[in-house]
Protein backbone atom coordinates (compact mmCIF):
# COMPACT_ATOMS: atom_id res chain seq x y z
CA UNK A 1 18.49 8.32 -18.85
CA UNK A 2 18.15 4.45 -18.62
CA UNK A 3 15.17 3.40 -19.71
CA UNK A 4 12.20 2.78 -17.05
CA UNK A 5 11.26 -0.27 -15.37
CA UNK A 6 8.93 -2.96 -17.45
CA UNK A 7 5.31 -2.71 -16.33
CA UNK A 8 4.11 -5.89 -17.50
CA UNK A 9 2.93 -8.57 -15.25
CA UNK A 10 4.91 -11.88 -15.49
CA UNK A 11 7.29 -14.05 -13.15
CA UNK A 12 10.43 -12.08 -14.55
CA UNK A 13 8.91 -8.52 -14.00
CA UNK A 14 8.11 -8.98 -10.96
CA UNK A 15 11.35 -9.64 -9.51
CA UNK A 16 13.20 -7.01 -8.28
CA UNK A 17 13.70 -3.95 -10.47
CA UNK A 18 15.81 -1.96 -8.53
CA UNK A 19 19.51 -3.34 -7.21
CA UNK A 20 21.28 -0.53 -4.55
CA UNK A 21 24.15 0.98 -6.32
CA UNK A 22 27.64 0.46 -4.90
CA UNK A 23 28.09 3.81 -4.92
CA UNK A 24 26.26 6.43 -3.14
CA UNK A 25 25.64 9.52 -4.66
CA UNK A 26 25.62 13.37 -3.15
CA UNK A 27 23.15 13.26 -0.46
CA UNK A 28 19.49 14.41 -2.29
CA UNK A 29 16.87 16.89 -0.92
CA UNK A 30 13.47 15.47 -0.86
CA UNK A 31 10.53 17.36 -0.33
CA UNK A 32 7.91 14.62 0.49
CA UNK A 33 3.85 15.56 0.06
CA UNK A 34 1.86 13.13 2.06
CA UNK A 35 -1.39 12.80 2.76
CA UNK A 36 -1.58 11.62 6.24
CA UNK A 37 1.34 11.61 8.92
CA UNK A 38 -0.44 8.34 10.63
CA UNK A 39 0.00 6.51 7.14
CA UNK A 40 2.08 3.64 7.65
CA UNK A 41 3.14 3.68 3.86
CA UNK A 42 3.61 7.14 4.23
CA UNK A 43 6.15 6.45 6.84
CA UNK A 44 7.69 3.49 5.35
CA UNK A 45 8.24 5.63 1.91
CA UNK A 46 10.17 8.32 4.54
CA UNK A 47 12.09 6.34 6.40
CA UNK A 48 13.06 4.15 2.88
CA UNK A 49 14.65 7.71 1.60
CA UNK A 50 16.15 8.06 4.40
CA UNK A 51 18.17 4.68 4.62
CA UNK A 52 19.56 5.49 1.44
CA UNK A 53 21.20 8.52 2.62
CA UNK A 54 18.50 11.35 1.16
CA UNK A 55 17.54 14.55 2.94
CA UNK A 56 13.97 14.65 3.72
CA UNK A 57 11.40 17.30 4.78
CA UNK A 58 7.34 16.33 5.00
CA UNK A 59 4.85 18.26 3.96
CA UNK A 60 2.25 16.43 5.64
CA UNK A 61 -1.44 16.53 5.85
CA UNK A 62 -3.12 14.60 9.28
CA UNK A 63 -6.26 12.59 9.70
CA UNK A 64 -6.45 13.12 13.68
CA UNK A 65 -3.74 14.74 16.18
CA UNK A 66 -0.44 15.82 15.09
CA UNK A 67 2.63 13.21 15.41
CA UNK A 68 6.50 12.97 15.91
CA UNK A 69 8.23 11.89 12.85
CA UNK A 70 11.88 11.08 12.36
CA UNK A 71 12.23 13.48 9.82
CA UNK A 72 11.17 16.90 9.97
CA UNK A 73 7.53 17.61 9.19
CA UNK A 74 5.35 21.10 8.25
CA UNK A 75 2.10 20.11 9.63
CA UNK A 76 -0.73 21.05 6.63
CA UNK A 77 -3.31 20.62 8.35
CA UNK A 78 -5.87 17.67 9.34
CA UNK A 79 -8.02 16.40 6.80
CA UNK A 80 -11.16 13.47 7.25
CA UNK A 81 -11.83 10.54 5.34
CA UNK A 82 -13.89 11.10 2.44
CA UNK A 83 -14.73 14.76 3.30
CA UNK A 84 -14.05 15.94 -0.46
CA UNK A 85 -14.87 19.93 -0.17
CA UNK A 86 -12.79 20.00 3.11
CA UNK A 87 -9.55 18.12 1.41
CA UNK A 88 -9.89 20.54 -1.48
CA UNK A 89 -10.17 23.88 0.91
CA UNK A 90 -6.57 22.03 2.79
CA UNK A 91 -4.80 21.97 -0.60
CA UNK A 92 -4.77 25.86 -0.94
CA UNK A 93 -4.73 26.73 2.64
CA UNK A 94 -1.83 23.31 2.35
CA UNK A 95 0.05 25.15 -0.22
CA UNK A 96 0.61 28.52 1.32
CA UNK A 97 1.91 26.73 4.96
CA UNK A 98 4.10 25.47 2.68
CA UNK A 99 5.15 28.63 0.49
CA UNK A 100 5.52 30.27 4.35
CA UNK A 101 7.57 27.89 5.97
CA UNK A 102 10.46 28.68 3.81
CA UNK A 103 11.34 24.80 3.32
CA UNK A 104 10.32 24.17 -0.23
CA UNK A 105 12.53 26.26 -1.80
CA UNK A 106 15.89 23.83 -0.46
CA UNK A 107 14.55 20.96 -2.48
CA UNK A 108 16.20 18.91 -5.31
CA UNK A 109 12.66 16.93 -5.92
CA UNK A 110 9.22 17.14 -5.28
CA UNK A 111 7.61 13.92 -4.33
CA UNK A 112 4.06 13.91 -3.89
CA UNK A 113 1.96 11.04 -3.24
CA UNK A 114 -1.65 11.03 -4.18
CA UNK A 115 -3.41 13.31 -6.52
CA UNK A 116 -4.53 15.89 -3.86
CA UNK A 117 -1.04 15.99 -2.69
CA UNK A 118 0.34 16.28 -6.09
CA UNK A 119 -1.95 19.33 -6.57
CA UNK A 120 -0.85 20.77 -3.37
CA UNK A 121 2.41 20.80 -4.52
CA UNK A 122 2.17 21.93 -8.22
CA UNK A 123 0.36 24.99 -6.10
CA UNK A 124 3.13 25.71 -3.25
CA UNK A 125 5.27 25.79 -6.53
CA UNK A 126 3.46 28.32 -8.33
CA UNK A 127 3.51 30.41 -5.11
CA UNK A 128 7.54 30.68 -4.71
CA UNK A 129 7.78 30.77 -8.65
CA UNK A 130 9.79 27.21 -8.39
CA UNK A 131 10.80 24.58 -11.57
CA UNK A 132 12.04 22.29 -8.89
CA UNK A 133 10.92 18.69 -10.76
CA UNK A 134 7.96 16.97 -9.31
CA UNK A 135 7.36 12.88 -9.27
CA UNK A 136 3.66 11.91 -8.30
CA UNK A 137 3.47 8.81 -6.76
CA UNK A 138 0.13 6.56 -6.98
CA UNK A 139 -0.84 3.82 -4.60
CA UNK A 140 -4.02 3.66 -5.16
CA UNK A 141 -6.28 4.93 -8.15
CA UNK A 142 -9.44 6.67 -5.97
CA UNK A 143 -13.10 5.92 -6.50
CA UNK A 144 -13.60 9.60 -7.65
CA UNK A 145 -11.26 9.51 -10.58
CA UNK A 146 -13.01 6.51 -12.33
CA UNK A 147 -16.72 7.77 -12.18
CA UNK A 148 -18.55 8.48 -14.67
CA UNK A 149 -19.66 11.91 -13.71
CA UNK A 150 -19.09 15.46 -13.65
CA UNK A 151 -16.72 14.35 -10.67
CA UNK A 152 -14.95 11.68 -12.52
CA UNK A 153 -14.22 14.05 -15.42
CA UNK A 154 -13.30 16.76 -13.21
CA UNK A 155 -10.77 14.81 -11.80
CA UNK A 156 -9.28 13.25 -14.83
CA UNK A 157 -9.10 16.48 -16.16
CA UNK A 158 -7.34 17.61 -13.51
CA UNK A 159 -5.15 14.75 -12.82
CA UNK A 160 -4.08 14.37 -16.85
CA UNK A 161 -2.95 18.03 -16.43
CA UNK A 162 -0.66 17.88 -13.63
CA UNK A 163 0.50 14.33 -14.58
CA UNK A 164 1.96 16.05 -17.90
CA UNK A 165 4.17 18.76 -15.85
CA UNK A 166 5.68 15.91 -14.10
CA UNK A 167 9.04 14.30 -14.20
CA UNK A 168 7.77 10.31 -13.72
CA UNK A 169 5.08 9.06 -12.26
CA UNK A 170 5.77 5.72 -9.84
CA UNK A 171 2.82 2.85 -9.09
CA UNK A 172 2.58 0.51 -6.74
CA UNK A 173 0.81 -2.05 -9.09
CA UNK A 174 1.02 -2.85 -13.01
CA UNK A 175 -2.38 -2.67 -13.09
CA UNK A 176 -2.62 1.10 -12.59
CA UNK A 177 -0.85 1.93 -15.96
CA UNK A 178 -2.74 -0.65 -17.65
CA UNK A 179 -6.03 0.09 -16.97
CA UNK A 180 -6.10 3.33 -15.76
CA UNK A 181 -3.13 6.07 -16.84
CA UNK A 182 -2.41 4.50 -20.09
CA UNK A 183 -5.73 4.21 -21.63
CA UNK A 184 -6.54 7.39 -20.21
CA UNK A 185 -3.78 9.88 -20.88
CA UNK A 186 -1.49 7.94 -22.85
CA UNK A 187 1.39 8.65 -20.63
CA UNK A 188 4.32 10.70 -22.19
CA UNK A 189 6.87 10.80 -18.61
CA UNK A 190 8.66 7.60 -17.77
CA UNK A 191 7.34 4.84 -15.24
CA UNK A 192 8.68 3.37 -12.16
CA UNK A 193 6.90 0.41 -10.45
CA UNK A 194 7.57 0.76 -6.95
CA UNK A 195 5.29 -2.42 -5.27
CA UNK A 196 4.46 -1.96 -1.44
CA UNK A 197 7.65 -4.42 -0.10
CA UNK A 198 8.84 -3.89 3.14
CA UNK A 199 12.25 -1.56 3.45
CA UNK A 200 15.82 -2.60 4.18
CA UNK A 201 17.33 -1.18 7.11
CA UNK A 202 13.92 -1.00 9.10
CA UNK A 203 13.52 -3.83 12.01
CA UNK A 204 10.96 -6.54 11.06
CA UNK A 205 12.75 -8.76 12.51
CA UNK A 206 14.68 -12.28 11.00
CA UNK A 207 12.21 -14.29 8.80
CA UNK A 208 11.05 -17.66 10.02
CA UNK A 209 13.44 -20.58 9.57
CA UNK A 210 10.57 -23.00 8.99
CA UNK A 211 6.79 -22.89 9.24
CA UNK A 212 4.81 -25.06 11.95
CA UNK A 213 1.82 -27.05 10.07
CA UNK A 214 -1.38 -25.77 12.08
CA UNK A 215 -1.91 -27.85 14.84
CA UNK A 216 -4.89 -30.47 14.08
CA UNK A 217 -6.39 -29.77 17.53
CA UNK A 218 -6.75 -25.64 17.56
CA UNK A 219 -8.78 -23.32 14.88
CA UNK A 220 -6.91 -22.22 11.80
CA UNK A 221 -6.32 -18.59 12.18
CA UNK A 222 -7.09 -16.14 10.12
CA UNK A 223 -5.74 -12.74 9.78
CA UNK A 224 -7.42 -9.04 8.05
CA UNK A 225 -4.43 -6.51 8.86
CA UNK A 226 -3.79 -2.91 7.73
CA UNK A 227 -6.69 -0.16 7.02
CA UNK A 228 -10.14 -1.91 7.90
CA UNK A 229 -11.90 -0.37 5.30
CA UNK A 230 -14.11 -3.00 3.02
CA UNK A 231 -17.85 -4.13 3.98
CA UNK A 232 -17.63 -6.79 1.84
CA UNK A 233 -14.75 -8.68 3.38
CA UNK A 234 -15.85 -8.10 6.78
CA UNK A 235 -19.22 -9.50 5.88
CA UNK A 236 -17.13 -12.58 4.68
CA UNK A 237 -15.11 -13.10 7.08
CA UNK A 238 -18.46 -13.14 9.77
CA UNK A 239 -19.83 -15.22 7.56
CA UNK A 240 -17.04 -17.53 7.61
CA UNK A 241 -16.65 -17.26 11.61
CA UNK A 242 -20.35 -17.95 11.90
CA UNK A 243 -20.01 -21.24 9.60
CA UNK A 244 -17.33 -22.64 10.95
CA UNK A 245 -17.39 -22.08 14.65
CA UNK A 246 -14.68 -23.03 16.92
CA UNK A 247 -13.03 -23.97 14.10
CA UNK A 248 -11.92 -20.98 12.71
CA UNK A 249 -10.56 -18.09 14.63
CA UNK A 250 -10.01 -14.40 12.64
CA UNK A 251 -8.01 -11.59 14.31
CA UNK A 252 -8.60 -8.41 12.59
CA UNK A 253 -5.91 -5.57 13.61
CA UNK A 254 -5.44 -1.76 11.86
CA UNK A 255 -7.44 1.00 11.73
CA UNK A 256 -11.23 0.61 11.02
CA UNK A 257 -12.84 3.50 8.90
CA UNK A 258 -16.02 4.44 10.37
CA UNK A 259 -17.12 5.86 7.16
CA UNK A 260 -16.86 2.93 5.30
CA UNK A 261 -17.89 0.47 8.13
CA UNK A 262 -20.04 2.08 10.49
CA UNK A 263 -21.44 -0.82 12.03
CA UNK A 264 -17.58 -2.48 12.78
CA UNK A 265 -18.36 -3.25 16.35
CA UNK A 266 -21.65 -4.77 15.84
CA UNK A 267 -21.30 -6.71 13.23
CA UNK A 268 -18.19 -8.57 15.33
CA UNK A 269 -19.50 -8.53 18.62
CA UNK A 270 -21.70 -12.09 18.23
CA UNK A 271 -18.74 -13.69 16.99
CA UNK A 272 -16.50 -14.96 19.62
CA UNK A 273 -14.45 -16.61 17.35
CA UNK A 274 -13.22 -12.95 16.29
CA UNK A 275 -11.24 -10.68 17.65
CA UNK A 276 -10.38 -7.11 16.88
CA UNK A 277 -6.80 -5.76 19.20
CA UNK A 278 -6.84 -2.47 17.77
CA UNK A 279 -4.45 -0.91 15.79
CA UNK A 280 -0.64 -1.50 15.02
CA UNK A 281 2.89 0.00 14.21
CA UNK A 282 4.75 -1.17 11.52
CA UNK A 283 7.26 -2.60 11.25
CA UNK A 284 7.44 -2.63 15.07
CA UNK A 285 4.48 -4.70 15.48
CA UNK A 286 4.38 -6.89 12.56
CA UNK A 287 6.27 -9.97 13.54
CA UNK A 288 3.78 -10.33 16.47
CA UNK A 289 1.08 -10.24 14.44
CA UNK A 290 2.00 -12.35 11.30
CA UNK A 291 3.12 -14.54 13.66
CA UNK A 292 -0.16 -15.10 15.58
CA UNK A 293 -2.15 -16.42 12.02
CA UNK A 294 -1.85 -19.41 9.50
CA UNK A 295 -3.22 -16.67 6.38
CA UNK A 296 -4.30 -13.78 5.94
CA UNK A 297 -7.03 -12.35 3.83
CA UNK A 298 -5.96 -9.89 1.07
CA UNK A 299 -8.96 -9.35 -0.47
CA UNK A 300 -10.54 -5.50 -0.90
CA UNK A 301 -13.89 -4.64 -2.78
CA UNK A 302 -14.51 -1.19 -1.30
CA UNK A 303 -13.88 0.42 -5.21
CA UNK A 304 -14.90 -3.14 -6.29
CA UNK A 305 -14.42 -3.50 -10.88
CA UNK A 306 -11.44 -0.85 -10.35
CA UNK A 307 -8.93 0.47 -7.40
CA UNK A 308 -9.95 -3.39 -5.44
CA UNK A 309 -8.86 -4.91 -8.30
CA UNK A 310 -6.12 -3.53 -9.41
CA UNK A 311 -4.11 -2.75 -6.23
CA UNK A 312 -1.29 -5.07 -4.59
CA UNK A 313 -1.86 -5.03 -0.86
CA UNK A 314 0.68 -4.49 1.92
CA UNK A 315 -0.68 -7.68 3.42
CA UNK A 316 1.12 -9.66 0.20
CA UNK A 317 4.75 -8.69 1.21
CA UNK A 318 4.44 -8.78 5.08
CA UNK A 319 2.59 -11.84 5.37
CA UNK A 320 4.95 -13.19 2.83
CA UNK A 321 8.13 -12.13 4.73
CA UNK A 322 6.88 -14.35 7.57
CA UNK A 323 5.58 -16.98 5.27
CA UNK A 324 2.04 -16.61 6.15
CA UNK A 325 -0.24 -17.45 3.16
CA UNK A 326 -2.58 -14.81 0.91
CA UNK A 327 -5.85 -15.57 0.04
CA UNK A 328 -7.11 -12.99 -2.58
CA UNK A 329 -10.59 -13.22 -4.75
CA UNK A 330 -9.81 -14.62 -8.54
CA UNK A 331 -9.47 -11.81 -11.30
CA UNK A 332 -7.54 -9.35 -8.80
CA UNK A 333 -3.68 -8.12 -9.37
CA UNK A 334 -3.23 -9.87 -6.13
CA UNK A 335 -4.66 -13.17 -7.49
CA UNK A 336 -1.95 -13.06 -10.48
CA UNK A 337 0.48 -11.44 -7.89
CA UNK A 338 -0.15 -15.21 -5.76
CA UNK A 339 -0.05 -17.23 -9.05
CA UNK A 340 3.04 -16.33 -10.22
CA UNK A 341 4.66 -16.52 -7.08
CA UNK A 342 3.06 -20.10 -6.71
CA UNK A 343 2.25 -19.31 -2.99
CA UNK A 344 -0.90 -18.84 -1.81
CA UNK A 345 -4.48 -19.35 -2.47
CA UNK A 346 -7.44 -17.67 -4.96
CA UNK A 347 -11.01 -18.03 -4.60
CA UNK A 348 -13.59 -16.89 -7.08
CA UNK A 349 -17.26 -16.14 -6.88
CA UNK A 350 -19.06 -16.63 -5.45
CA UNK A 351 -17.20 -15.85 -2.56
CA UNK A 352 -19.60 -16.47 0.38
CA UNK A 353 -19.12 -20.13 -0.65
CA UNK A 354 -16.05 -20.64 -1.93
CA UNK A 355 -14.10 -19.02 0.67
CA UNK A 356 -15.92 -21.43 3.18
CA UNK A 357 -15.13 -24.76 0.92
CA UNK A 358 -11.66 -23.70 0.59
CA UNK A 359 -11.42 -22.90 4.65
CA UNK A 360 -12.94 -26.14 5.21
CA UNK A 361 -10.87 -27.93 3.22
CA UNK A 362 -7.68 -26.82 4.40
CA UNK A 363 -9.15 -27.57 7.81
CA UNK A 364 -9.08 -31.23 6.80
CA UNK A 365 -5.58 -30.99 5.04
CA UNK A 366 -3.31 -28.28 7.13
CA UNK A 367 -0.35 -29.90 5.97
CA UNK A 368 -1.41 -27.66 2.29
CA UNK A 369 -0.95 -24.19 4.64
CA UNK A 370 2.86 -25.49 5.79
CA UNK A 371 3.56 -26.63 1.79
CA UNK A 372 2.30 -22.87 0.97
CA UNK A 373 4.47 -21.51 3.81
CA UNK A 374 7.50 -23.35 2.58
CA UNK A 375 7.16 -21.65 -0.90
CA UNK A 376 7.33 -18.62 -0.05
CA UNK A 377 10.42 -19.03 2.65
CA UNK A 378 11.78 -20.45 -0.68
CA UNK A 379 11.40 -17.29 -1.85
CA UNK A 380 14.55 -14.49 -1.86
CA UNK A 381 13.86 -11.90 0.65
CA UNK A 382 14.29 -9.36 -1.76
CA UNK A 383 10.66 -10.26 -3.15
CA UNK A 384 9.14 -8.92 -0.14
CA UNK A 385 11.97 -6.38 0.97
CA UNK A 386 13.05 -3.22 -0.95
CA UNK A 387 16.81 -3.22 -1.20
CA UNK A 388 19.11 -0.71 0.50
CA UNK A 389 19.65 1.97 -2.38
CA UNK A 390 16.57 1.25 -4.38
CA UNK A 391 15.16 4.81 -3.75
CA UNK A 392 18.22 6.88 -4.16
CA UNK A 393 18.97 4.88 -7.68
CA UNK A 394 15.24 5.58 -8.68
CA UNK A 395 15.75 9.03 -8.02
CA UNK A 396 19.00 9.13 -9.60
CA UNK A 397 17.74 7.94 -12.37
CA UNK A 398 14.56 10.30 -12.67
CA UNK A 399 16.86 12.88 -12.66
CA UNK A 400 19.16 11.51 -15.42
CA UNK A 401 22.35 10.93 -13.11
């Protein structure tokens, strides 16, 4: 097996890892654990194995109403966000839909993504007696596994013991292995970093030829895309619209989570200078709305000191495809992910005034937003876009062929 990818953060790590291979190998069967069908990494991560010519079934937990996939799907159930006891009872009940359904047992890999799901799987395999191989794939590092609790140990416990049974495990961002799985469980399977670009072969459309300074006589927009989910950055972005006024307009799109911000509608609803258009479809949607802002915010604090800092957004490679700036809080992955890519803009605390100066600064000097823009159209597209291949050569590789 070639050795896995380099983890470390710098300007040559973080190009490309993965180059498509010029020649395809026997078509793969992928059993894919998700967590939720409506997940539009989830889908992007299915439709990426597919493009490279892989076989995929989803196992596939649901927040909300079953959906059409364009791969077949055993439905495991809906789960709700942040009812623990309720995603724990759907990981057994999970597991035996899947031991029943007869599907498992066809696969050439396991690939589960999230620690429930990887736990759901490591159970549907104990069921049918498997030693089909299993990758666990981590996006994000939840709140539960870093407390300090009977939870957090619990969890750690749990996740350190499944993590060993596994073939590889494959992040999203550096900044999981180094602050969370290395220190933790020292990490004895090899690592893939897999970062959250867009996929070849799926329509986003052509990237911009140029980027129009903002116009000195309209707003600057501002865009918050993806899973509404942090109180702190809505709170900053109000506070931004209310300081600014007319001259400042922020379009939030996604899905909001009414856990997290239960108050979404109110807080918004005195600010005419923001509007919320609902949810979106990627990649279908996301020229139209990268293409309606100047930046876009890419800052999250809802598992502020851990998962907030460590992560590297969506927001980073799509608004970068379309050459739409990043503005991330100082000390973040996504702050070092802007700084080595020289495009974009950090702001530390404290933010409620910073992120105002800077705002009102570039409100005085727009041409800064085009110069931005241009750097990252300078970019190759293969910073933002996976390349055809990438997953079937990771997989090939996992597997030692």
């Amino acid at each position: 097996m070639t050795e896995p990818v380099d983890l470390s953060f710098s300007e040559a790590a973080s190009k490309p890892r993965l180059e498509a291979s010029p020649m395809a190998k026997p078509t793969r069967r992928i059993a894919f654990f998700g967590h939720d069908i409506h997940d539009a990494a989830v889908r992007r991560r299915a439709l990426a194995f597919l493009a490279d010519g892989l076989d995929v079934t989803g196992f596939m937990m649901r927040r909300g109403q079953s959906a059409e996939t364009e791969w077949p799907t055993i439905d495991l159930g809906e789960t709700r966000d942040g009812a623990f006891a309720n995603r724990i009872r759907q990981i057994f009940a999970g597991a035996h839909k899947v031991a029943a359904s007869g599907c498992l047992q066809k696969a050439d890999l396991i690939y589960a993504r999230n620690l429930d799901m990887l736990a759901c799987a490591f159970e549907a395999k104990r069921l049918l007696k498997l030693d089909t191989e299993v990758v666990y794939e981590c996006l994000d590092v939840h709140r539960s596994l870093v407390g300090h609790g009977l939870l957090g140990a619990t969890m750690r416990q749990l996740e350190g013991r499944l993590l060993r049974r596994c073939k590889a495990l494959v992040v999203s961002s550096p900044a999981f292995v180094r602050e969370h799985f290395k220190p933790r469980y020292g990490l004895d399977i090899p690592v893939y970093l897999v970062e959250n670009r867009m996929v070849d072969g799926m329509d986003y459309g052509a990237r911009p030829l140029s980027f129009v300074q903002p116009s000195s006589a309209g707003p600057l927009r501002l865009g918050w895309f993806g899973i509404l989910r942090c109180a702190r950055s809505l709170d900053l972005l109000t506070s931004l619209a209310g300081a600014l006024g007319d001259r400042i307009h922020i379009n939030l799109r996604g899905r909001v989570s009414i856990k997290e911000l239960p108050d979404f509608n109110s807080k918004i609803s005195d600010f005419p200078n923001i509007s919320f258009d609902g949810a979106f479809k990627a990649p279908e949607d996301l020229a139209e709305i990268y293409g309606s802002v100047d930046l876009v915010w890419a800052g999250d604090f809802m598992e502020a000191g851990f998962n907030s800092v460590w992560l590297l957004p969506n927001r980073l490679y799509e608004g970068g495809y379309f050459a739409v700036p990043p503005i991330a809080p100082s000390g973040t992955q996504t702050a070092r992910w802007i700084k080595a890519k020289a495009c974009g803009y950090e702001v530390a605390e404290p933010l409620h005034e910073t992120l105002i100066e800077l705002i009102g600064n570039l409100l005085e000097h727009r041409e800064d937003v085009e110069e931005q823009s241009q750097a990252l159209l300078a970019l190759p597209d293969e910073v933002f876009v996976q390349p055809r291949g990438a997953m079937r050569d990771l997989l090939n590789e996992i597997l030692g062929e």
